[in-house]
Protein backbone atom coordinates (compact mmCIF):
# COMPACT_ATOMS: atom_id res chain seq x y z
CA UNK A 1 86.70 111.20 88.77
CA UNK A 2 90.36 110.78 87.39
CA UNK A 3 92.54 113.48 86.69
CA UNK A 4 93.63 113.38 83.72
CA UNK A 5 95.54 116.52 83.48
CA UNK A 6 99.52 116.40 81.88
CA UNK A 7 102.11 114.53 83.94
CA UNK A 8 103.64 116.72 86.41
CA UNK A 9 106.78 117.77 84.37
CA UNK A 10 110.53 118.50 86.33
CA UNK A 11 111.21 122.34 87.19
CA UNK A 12 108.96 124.06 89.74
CA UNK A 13 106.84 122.56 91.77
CA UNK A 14 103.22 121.79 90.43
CA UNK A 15 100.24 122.54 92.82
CA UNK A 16 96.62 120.76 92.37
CA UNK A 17 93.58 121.30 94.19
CA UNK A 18 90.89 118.70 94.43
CA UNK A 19 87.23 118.85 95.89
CA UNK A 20 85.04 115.75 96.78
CA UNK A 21 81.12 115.49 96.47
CA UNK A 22 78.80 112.95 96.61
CA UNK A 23 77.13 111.85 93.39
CA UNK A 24 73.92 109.90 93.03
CA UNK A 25 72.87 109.53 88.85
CA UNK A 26 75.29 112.29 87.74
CA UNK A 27 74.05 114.80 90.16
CA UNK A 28 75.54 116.30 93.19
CA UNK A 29 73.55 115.43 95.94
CA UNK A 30 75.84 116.79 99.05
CA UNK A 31 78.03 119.65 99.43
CA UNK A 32 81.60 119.78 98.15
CA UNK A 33 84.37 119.17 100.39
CA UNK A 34 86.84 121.04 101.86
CA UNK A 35 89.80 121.62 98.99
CA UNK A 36 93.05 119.48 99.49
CA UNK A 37 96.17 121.05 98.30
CA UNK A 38 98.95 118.92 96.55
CA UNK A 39 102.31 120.35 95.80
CA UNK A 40 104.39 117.54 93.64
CA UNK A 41 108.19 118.15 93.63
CA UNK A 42 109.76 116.75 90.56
């Protein structure tokens, strides 16, 4: 999956959290992942 979200614009930091699952025909066949944290600094 892409994120497709709005650039990360200057001024405050920006955080995003993204999760991780395997897919098999458009269906989640495992459990999601632990969430990873991103903090962008512009």
């Amino acid at each position: 999956m892409t994120d497709n979200r709005t650039p990360i614009a200057a001024g405050p930091p920006a955080e995003r959290r993204y999760q991780a699952a395997y897919m098999d025909n458009d269906a989640v066949t495992t459990d999601w992942s632990a969430t990873l944290t991103v903090i962008a600094h512009s």
